[in-house]
N, C-alpha and C. Protein backbone atom coordinates (compact mmCIF):
# COMPACT_ATOMS: atom_id res chain seq x y z
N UNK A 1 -264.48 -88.93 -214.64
CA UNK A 1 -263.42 -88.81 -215.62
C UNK A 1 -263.90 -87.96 -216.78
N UNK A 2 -263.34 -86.90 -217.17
CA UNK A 2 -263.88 -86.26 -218.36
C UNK A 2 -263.62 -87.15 -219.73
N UNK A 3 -264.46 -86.56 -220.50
CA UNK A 3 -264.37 -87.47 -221.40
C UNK A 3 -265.42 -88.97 -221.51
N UNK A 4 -265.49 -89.09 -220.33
CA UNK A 4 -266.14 -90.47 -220.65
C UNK A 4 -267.49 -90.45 -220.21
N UNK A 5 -268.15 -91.36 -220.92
CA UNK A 5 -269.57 -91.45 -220.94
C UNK A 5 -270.12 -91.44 -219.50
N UNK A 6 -270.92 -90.95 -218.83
CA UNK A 6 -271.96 -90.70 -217.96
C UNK A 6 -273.23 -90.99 -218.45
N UNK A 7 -274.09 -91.63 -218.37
CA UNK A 7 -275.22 -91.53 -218.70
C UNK A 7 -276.37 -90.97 -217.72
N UNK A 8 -277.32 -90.70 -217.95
CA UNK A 8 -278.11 -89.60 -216.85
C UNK A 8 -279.30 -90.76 -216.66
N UNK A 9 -280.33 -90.52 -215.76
CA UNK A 9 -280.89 -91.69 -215.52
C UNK A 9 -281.76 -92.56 -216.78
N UNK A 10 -282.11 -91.53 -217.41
CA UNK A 10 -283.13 -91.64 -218.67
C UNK A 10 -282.85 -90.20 -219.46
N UNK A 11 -282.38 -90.44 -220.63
CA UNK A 11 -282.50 -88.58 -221.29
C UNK A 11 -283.56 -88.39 -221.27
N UNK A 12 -284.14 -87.51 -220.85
CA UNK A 12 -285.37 -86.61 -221.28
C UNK A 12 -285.79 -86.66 -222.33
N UNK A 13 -286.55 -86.29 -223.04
CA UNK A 13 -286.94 -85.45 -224.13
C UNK A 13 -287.01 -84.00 -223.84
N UNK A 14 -286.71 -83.38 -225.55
CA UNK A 14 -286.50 -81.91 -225.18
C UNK A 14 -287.44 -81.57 -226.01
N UNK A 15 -288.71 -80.80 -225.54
CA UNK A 15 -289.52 -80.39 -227.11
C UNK A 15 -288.77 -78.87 -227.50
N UNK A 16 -289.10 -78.96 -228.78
CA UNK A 16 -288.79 -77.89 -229.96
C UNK A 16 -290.07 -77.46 -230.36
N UNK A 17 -290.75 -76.63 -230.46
CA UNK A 17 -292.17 -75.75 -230.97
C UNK A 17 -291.65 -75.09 -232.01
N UNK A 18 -292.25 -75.09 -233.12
CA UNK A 18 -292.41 -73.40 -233.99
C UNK A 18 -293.73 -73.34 -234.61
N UNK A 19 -294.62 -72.60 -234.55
CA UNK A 19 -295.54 -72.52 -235.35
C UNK A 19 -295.14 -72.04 -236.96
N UNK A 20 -295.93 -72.62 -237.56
CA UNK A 20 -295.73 -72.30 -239.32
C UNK A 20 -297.13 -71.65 -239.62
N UNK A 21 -297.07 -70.45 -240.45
CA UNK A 21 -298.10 -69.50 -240.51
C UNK A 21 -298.38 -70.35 -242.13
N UNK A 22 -299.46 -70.55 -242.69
CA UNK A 22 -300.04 -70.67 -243.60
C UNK A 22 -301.26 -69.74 -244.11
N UNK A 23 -301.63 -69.63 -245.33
CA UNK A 23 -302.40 -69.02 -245.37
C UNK A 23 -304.01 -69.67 -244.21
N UNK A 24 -304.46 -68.39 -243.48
CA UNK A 24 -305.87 -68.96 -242.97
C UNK A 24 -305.59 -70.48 -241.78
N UNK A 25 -304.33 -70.68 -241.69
CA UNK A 25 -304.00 -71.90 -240.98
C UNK A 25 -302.30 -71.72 -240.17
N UNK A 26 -303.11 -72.07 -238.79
CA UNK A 26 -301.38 -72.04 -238.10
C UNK A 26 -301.02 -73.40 -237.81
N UNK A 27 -299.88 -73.77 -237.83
CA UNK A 27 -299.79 -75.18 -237.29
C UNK A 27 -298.85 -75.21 -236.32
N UNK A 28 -298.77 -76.20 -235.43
CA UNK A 28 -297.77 -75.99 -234.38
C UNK A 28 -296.64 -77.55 -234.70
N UNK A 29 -295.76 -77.61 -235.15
CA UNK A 29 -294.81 -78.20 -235.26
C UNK A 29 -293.81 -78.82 -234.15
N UNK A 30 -294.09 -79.66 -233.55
CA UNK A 30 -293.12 -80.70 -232.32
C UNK A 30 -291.96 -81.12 -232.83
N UNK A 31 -290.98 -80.89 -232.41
CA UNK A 31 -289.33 -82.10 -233.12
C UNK A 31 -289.69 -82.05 -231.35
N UNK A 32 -289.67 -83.74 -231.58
CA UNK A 32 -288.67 -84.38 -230.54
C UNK A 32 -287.50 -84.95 -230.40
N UNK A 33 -286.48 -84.00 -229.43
CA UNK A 33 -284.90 -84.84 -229.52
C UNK A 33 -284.72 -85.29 -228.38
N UNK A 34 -283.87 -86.40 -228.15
CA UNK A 34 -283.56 -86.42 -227.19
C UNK A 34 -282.19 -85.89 -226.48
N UNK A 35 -281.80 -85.70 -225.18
CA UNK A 35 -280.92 -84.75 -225.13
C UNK A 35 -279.50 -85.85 -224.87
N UNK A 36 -279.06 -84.75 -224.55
CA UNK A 36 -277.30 -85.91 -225.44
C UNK A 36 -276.83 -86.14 -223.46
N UNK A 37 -277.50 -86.17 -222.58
CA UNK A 37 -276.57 -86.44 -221.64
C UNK A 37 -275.63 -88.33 -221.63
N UNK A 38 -276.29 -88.61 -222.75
CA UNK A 38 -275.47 -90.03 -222.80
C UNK A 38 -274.40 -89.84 -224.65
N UNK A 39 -273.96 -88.52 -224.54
CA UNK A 39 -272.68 -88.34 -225.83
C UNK A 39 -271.97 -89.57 -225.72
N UNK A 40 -271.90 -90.07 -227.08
CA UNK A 40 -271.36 -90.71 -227.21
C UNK A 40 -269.76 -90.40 -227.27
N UNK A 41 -269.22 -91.12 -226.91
CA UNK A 41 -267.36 -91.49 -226.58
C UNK A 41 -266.73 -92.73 -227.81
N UNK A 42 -265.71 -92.42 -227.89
CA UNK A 42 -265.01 -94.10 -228.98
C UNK A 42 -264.97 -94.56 -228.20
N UNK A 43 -264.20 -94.62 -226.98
CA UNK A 43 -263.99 -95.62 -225.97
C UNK A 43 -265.00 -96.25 -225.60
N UNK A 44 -266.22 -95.45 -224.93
CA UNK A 44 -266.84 -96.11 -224.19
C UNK A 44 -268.01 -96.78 -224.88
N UNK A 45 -268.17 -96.42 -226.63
CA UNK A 45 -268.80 -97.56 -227.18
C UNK A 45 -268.13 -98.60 -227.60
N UNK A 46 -266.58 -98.54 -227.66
CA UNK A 46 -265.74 -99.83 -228.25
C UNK A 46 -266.12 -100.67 -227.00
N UNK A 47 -265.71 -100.20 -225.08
CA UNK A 47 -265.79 -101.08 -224.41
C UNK A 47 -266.86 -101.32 -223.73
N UNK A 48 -268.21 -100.72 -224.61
CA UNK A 48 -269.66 -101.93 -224.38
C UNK A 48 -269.36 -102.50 -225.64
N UNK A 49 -269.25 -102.43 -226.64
CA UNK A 49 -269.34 -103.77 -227.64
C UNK A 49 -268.36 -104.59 -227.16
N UNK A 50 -267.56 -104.54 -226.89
CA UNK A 50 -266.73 -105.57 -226.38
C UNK A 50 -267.33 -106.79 -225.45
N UNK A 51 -267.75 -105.47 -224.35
CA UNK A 51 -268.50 -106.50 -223.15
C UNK A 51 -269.84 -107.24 -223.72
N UNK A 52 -270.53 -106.56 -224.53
CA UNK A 52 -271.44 -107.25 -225.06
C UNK A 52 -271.51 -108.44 -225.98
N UNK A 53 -270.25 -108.03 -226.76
CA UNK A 53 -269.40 -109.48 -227.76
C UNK A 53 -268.67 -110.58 -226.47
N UNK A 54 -268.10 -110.56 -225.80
CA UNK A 54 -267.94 -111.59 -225.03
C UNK A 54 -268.88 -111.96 -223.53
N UNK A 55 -269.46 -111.69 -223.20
CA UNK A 55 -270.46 -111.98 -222.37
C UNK A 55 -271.87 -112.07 -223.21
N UNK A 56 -272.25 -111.91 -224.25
CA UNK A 56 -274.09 -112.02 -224.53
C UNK A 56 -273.94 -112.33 -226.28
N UNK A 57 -272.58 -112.82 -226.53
CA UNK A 57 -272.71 -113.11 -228.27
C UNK A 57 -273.72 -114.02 -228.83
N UNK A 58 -273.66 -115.41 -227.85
CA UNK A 58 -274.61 -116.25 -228.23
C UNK A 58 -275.36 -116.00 -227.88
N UNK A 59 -275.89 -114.82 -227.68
CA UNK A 59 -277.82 -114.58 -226.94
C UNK A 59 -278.63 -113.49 -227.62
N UNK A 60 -277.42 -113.36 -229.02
CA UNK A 60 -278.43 -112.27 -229.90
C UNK A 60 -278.86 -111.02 -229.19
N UNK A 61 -279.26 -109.55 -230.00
CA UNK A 61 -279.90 -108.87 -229.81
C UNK A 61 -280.56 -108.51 -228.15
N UNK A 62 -281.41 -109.35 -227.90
CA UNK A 62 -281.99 -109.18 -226.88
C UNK A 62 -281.20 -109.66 -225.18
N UNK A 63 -279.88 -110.96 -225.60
CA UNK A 63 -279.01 -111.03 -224.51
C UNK A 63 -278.34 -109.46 -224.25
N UNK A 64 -277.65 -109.19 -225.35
CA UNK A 64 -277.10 -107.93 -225.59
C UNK A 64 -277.10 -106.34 -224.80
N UNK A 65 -278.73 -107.09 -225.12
CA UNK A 65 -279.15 -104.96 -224.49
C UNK A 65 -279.86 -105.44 -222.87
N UNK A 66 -279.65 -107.06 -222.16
CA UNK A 66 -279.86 -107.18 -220.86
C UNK A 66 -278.34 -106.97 -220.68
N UNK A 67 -277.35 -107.32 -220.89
CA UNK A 67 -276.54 -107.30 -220.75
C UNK A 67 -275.84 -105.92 -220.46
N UNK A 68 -275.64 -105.22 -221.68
CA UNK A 68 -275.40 -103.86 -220.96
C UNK A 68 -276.53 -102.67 -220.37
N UNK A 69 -277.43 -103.44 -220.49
CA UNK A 69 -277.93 -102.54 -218.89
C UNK A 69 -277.76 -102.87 -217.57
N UNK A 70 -277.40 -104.34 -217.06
CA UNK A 70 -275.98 -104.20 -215.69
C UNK A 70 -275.28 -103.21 -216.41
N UNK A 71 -274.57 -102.85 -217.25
CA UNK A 71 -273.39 -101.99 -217.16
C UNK A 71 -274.70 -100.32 -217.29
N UNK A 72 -275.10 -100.32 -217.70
CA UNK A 72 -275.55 -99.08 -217.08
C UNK A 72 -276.16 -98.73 -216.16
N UNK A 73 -276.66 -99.75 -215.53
CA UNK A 73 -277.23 -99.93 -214.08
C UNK A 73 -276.29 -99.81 -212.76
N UNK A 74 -275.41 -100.24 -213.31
CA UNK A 74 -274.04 -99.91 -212.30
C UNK A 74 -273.39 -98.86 -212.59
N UNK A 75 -273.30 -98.16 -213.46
CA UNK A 75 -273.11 -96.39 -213.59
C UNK A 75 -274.02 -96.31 -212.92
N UNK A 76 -275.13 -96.32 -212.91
CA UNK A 76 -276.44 -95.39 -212.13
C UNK A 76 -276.14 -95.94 -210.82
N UNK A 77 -275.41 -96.65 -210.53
CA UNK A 77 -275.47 -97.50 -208.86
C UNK A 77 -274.14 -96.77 -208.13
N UNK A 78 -274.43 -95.55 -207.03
CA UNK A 78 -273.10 -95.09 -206.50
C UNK A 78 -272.13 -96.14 -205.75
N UNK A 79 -272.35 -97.67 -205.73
CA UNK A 79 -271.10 -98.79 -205.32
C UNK A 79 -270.39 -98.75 -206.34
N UNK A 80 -270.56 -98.14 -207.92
CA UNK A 80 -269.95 -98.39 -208.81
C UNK A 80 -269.38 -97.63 -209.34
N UNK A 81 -268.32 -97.70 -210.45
CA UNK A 81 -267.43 -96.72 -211.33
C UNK A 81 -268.99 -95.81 -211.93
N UNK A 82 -268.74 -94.83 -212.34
CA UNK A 82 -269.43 -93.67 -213.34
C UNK A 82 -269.86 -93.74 -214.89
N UNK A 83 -269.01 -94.58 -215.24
CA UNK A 83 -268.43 -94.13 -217.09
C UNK A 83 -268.58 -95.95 -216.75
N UNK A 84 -268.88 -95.97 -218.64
CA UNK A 84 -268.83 -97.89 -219.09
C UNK A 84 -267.80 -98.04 -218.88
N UNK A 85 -266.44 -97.04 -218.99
CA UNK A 85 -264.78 -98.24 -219.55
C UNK A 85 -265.12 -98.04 -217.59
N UNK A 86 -264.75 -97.74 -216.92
CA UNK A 86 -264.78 -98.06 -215.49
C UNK A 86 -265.43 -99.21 -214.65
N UNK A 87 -266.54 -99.33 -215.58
CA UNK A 87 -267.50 -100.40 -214.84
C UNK A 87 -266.83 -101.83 -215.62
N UNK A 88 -266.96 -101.48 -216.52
CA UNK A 88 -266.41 -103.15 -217.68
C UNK A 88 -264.81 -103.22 -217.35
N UNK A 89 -263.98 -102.40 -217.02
CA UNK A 89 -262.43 -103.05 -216.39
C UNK A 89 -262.54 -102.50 -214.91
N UNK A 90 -263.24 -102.60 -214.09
CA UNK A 90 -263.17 -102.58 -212.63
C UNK A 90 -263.13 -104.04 -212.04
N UNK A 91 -262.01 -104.13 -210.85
CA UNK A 91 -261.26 -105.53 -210.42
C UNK A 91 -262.06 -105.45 -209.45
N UNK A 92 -262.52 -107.15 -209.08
CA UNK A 92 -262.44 -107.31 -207.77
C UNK A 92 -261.68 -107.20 -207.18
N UNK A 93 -261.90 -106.60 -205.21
CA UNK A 93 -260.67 -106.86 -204.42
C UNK A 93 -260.29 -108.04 -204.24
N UNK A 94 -258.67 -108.40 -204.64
CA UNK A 94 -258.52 -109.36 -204.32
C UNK A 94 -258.72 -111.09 -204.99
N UNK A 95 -260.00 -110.31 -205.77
CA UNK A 95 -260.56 -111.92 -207.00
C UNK A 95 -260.67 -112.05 -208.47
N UNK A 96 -259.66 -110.76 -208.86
CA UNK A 96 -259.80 -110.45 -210.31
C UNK A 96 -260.32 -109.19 -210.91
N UNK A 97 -261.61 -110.04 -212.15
CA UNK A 97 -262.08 -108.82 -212.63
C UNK A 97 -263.73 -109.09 -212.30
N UNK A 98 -264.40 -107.79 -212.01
CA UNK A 98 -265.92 -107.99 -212.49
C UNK A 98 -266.38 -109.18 -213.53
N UNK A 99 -265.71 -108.16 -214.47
CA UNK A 99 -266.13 -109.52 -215.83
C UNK A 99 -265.08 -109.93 -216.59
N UNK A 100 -265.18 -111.33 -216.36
CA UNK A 100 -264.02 -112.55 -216.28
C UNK A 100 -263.47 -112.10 -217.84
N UNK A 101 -263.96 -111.90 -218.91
CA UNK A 101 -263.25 -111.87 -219.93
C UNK A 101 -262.27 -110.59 -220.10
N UNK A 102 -262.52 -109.60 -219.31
CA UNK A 102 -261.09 -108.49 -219.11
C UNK A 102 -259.84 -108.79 -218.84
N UNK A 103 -260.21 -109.97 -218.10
CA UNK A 103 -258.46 -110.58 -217.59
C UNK A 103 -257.74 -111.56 -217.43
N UNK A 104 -258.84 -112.35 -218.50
CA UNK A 104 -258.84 -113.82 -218.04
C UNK A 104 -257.40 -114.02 -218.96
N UNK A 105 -256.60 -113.23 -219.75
CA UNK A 105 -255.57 -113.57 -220.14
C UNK A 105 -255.37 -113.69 -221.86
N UNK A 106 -256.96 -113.62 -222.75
CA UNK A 106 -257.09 -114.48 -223.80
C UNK A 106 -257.09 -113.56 -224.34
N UNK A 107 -256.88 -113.07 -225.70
CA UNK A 107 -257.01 -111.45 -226.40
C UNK A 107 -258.35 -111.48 -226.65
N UNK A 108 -259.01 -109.97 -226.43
CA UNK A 108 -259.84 -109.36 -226.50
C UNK A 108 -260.47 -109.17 -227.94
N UNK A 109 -259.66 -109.32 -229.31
CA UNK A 109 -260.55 -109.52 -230.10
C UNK A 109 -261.15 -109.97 -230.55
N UNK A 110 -262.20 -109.38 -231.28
CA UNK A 110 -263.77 -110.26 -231.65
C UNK A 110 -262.92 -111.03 -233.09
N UNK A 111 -263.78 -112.22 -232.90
CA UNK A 111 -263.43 -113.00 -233.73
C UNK A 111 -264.67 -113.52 -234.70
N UNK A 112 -265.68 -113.00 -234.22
CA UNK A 112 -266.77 -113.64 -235.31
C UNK A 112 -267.51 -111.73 -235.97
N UNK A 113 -267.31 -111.90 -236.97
CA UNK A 113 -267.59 -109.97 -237.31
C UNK A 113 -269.14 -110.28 -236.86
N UNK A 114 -269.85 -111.03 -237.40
CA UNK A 114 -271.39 -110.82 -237.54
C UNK A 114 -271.91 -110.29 -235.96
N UNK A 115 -271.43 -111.25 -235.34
CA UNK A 115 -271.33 -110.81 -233.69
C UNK A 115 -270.69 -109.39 -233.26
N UNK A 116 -269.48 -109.77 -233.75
CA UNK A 116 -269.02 -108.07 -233.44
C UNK A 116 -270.06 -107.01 -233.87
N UNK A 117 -270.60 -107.38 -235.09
CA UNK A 117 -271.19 -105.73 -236.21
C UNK A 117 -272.47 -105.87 -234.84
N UNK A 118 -273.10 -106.66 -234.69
CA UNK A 118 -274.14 -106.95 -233.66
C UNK A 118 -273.90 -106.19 -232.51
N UNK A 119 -273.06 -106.55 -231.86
CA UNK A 119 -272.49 -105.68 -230.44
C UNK A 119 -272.44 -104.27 -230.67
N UNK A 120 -271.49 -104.13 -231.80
CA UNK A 120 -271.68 -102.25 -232.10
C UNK A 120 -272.86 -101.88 -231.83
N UNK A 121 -273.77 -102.42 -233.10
CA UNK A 121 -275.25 -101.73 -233.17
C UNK A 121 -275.94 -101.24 -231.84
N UNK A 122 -275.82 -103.01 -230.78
CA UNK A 122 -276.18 -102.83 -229.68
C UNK A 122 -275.97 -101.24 -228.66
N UNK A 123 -274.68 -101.40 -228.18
CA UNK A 123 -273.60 -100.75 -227.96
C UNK A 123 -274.23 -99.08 -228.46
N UNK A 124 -274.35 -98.73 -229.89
CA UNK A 124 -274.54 -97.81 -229.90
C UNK A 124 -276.24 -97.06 -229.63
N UNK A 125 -276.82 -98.10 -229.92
CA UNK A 125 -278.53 -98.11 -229.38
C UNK A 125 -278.65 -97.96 -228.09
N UNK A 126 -278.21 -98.17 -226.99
CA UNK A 126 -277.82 -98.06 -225.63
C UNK A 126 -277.57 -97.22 -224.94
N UNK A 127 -276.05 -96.81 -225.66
CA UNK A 127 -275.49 -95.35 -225.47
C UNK A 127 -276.07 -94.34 -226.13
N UNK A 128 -276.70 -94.34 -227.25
CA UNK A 128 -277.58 -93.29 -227.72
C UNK A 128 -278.58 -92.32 -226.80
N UNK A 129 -278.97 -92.02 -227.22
CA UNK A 129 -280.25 -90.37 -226.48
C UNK A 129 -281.33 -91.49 -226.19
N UNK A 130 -281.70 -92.35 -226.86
CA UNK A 130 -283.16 -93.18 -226.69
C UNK A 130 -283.09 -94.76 -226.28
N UNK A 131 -282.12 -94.93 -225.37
CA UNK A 131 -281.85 -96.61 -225.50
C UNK A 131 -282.95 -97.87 -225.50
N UNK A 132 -283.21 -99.13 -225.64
CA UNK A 132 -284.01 -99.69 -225.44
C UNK A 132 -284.49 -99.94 -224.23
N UNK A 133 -285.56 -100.16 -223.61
CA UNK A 133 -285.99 -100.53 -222.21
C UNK A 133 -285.39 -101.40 -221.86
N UNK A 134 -285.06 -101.40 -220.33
CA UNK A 134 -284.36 -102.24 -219.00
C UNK A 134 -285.26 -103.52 -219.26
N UNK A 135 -284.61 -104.81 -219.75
CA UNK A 135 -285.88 -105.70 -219.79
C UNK A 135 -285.12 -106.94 -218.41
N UNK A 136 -284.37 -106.21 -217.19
CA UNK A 136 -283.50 -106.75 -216.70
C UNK A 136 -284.33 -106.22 -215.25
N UNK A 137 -285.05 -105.32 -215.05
CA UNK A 137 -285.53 -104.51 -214.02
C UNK A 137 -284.66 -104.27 -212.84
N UNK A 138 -283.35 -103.53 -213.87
CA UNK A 138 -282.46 -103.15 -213.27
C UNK A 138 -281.44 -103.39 -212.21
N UNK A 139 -281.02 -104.73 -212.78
CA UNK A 139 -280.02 -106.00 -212.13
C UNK A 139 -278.90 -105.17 -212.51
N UNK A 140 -278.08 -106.06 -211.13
CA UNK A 140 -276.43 -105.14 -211.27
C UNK A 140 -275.54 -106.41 -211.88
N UNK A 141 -276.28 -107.76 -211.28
CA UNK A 141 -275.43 -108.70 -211.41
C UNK A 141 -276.57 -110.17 -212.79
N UNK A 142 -275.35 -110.64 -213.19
CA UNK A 142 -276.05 -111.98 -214.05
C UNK A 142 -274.94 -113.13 -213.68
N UNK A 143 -275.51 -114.17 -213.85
CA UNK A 143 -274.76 -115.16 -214.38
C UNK A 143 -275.65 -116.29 -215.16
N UNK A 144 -274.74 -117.00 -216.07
CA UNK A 144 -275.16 -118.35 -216.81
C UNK A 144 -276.10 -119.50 -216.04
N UNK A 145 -277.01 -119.53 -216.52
CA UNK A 145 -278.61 -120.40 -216.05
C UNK A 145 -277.57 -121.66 -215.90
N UNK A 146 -276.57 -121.90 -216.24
CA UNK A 146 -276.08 -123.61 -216.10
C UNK A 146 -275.48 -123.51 -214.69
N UNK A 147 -275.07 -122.53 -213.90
CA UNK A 147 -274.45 -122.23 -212.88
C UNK A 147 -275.54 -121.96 -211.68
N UNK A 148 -274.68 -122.53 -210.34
CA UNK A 148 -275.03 -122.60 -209.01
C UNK A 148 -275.21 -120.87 -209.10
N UNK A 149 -276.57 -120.20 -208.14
CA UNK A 149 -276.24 -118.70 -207.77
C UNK A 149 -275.13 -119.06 -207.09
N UNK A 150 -274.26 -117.64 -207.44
CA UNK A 150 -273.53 -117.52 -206.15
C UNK A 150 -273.17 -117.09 -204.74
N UNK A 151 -272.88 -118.27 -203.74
CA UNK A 151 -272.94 -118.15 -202.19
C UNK A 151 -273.10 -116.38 -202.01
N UNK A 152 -272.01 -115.56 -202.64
CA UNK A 152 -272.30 -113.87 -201.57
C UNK A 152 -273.26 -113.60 -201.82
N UNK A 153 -274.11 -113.35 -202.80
CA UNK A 153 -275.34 -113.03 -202.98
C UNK A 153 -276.38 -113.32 -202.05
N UNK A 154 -276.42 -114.26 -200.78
CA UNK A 154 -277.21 -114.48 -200.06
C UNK A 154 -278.55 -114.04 -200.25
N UNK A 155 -279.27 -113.63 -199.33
CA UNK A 155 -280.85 -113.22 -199.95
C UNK A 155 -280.86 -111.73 -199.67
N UNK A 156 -280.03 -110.83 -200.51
CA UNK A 156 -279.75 -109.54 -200.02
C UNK A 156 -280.03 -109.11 -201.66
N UNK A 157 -279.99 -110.49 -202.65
CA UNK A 157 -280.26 -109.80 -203.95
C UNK A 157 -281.76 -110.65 -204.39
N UNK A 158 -282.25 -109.84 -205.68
CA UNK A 158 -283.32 -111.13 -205.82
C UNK A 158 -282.76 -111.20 -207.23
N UNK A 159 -283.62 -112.31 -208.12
CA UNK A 159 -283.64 -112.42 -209.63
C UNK A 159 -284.97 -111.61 -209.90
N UNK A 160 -284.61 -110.92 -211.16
CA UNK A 160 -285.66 -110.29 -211.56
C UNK A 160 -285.91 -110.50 -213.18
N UNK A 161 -284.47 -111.44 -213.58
CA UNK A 161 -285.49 -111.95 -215.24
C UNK A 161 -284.15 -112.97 -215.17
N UNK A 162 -284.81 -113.74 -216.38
CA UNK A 162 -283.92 -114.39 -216.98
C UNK A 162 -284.37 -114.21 -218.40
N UNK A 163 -282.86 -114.37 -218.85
CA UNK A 163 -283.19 -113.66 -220.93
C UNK A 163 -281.97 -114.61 -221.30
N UNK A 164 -282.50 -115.21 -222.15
CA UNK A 164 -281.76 -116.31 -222.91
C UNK A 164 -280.88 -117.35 -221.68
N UNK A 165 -279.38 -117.73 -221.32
CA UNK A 165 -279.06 -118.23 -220.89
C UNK A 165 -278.32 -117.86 -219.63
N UNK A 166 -278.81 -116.41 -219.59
CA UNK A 166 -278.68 -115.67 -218.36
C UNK A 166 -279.56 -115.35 -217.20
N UNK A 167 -279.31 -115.52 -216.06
CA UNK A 167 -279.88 -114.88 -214.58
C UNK A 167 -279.76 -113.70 -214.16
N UNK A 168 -281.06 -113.12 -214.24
CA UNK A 168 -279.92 -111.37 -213.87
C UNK A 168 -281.03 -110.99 -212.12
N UNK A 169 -279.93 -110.31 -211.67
CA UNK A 169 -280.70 -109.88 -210.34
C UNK A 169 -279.90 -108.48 -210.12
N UNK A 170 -280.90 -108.29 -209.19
CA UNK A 170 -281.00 -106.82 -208.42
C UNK A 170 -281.19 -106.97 -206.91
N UNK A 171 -280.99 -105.95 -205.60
CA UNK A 171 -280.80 -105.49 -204.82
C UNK A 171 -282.15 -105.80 -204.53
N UNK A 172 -282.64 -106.50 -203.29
CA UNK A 172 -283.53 -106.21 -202.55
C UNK A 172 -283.98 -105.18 -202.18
């Protein structure tokens, strides 16, 4: 979809060189940027803070950024939509939504700001050129530590962390 966020596997870094002539002294000058293949979009940072405000509010900071890396892990996963708004409102066949709070019926706005301002930050640290490390080792799926795994998952996925009150797994 044009327009919407893609993220690339990891941005690169891009070095920048210039030497600066001084008297009797050259210096060589590094900017490191990182490159924009993850431009940011309104949309597609409103609908990771979103997903991040209702799936990982009570898990602070660090639920947050496990949290939307399933959603960028599933952009990077060709079973999945491309872009965040695709992955965060993509239906099951037949059983709804991916993630239950898209459709469960209840309005979508954030209701606690501190949480919300939280999710942005997240949200935009993520989608940025430099996001924080996968501390999820690149799980597609989570659910709540109070919950049975679930039956489809058979042994075709494993767990590869748990972070706050979440289970997250990945693909054998």
């Amino acid at each position: 979809m044009p327009g919407r966020l893609r993220p690339a596997p990891v941005a690169a870094p891009i070095m920048a060189a210039r030497i600066v002539a001084a008297p009797l002294v050259a210096v060589l000058l590094v900017t490191w940027a990182y490159g924009t293949a993850r431009a940011q979009d309104a949309e597609s940072l409103r609908m990771m803070a979103l997903d991040l405000y209702h799936e990982a509010r009570s898990e602070g900071r660090e639920g947050m950024v496990a949290v939307g890396w399933v959603v960028l892990n599933r952009i990077a996963d060709p079973a999945y939509p491309d872009d965040v708004v695709a992955v965060v409102t993509q239906k099951k066949p037949g059983q709804g939504c991916e993630w239950g709070w898209w459709c469960d019926g209840r309005p979508d706005r954030p209701t606690e700001a501190d949480m919300w301002a939280l999710a942005q930050d997240v949200a935009a640290d993520l989608l940025g050129g430099a996001p924080p490390p996968d501390p999820t080792g690149g799980a597609l799926w989570f659910h709540e530590t109070f919950r049975d795994r679930p039956a489809w998952m058979g042994d075709q996925v494993r767990r590869t962390a748990t972070i706050g009150r979440h289970h997250f797994y990945a693909r054998n």
